[in-house]
C-alpha atoms as a PDB file:
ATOM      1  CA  UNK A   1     136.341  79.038 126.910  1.00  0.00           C
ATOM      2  CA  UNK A   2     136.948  75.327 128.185  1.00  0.00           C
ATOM      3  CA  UNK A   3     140.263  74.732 129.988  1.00  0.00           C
ATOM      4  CA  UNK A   4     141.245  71.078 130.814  1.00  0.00           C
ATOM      5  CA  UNK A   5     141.161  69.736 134.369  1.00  0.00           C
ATOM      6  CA  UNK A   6     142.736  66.596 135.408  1.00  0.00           C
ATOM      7  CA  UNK A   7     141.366  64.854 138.456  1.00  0.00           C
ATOM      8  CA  UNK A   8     142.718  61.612 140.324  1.00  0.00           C
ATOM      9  CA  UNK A   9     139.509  59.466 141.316  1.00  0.00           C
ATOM     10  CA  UNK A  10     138.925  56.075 142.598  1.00  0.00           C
ATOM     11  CA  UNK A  11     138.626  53.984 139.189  1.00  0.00           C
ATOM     12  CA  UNK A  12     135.235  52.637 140.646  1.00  0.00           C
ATOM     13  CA  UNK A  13     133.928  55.793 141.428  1.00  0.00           C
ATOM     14  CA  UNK A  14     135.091  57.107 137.589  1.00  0.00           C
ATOM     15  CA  UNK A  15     133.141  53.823 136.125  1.00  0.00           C
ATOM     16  CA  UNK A  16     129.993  54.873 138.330  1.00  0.00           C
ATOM     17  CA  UNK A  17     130.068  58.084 137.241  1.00  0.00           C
ATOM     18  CA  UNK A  18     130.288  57.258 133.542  1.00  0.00           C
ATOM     19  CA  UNK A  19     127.597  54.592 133.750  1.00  0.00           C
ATOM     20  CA  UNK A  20     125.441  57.423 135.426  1.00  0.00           C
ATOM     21  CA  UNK A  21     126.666  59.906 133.000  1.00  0.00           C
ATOM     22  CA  UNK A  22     125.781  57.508 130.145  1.00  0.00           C
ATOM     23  CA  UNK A  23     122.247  56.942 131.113  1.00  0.00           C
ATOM     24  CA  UNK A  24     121.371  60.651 131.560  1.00  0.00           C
ATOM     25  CA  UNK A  25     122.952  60.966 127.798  1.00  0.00           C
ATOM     26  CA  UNK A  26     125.502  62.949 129.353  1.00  0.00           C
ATOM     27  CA  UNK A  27     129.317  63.344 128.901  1.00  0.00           C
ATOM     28  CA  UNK A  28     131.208  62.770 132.325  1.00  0.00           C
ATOM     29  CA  UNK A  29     132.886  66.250 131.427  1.00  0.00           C
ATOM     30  CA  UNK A  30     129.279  67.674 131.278  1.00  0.00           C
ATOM     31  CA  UNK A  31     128.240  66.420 134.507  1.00  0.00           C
ATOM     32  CA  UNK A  32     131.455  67.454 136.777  1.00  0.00           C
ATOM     33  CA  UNK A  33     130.820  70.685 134.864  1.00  0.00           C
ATOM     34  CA  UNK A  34     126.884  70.515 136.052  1.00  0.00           C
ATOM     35  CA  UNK A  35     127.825  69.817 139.391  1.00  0.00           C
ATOM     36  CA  UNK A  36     130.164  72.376 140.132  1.00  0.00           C
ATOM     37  CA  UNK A  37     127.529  75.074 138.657  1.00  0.00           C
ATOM     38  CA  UNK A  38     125.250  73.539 141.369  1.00  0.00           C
ATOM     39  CA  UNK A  39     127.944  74.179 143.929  1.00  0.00           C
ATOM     40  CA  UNK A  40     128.795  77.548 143.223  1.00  0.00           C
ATOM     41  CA  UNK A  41     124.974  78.373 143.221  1.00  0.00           C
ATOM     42  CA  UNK A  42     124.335  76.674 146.343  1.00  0.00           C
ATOM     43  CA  UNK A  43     126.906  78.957 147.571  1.00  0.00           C
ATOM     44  CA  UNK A  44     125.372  81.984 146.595  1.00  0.00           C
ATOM     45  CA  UNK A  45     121.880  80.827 148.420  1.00  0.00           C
ATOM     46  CA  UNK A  46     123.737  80.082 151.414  1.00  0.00           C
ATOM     47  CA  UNK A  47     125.399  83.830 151.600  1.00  0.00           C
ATOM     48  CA  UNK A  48     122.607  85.560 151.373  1.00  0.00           C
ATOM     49  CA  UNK A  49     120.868  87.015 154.605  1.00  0.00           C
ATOM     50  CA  UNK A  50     117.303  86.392 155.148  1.00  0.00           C
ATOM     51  CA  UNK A  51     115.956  89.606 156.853  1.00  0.00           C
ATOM     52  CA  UNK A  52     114.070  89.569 160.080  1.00  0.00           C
ATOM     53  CA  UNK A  53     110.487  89.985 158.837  1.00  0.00           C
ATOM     54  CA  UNK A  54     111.311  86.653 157.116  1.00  0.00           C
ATOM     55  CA  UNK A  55     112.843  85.194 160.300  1.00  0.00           C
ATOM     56  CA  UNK A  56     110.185  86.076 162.131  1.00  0.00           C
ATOM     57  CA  UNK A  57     107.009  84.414 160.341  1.00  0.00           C
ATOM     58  CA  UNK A  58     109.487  80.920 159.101  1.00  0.00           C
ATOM     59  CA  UNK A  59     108.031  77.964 161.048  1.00  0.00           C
ATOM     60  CA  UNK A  60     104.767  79.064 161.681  1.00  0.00           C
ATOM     61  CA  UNK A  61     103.109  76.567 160.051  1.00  0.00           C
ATOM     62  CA  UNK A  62     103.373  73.061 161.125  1.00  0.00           C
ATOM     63  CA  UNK A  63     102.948  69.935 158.823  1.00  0.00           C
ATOM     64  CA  UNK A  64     102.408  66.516 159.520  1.00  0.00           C
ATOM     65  CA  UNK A  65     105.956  64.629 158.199  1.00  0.00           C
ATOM     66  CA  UNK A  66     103.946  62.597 155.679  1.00  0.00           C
ATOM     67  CA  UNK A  67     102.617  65.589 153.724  1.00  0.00           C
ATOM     68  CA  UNK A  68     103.097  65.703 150.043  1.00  0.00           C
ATOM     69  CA  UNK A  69     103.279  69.740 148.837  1.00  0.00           C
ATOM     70  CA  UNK A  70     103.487  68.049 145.157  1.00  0.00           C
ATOM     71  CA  UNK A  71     100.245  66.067 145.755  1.00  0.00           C
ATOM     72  CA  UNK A  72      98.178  68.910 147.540  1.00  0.00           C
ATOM     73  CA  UNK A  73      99.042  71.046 145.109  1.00  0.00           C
ATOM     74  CA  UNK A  74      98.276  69.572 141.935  1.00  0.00           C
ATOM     75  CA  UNK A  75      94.638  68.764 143.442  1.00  0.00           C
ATOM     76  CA  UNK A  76      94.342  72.221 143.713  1.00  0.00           C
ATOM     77  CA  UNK A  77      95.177  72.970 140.662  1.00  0.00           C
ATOM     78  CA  UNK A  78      93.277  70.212 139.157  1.00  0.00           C
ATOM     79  CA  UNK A  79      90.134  71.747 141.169  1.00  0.00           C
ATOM     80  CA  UNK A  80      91.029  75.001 140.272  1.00  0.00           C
ATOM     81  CA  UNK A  81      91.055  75.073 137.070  1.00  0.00           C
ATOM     82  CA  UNK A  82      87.660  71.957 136.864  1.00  0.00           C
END
């Protein structure tokens, strides 16, 4: 069931966000609706508690700041599956 919200925003920030809602073929309504969904999950992820066998082996490994986990992986899937 939708229920209508009224919000007062900056009239720039309302024409930014309908230019950006526009070019994702969006509706502004659509994307305030997207972006609460993303809060509300983010808030879930934040509540939950990471046990202690987790704690304990997070950080181990160290990267260089320059790695790419996107790159190195798709060579090893290209390679994998050669």
């Amino acid at each position: 069931m939708n229920v209508k919200l009224t919000l007062n925003l900056n009239k720039d920030i309302i024409e930014r966000a309908k230019l950006y809602a526009r070019d994702k073929n969006q509706s502004l309504s659509a994307l305030v609706q997207n972006y609460f969904i993303f809060l509300a999950e983010k808030n879930q992820v934040d509540d939950i508690e990471i046990s202690s066998n987790v704690k304990e082996i997070s950080g181990i490994i160290n990267l260089d700041n320059d790695f790419n986990l996107k790159k190195e992986y798709g060579s090893y899937i290209l390679e994998k599956y050669k």
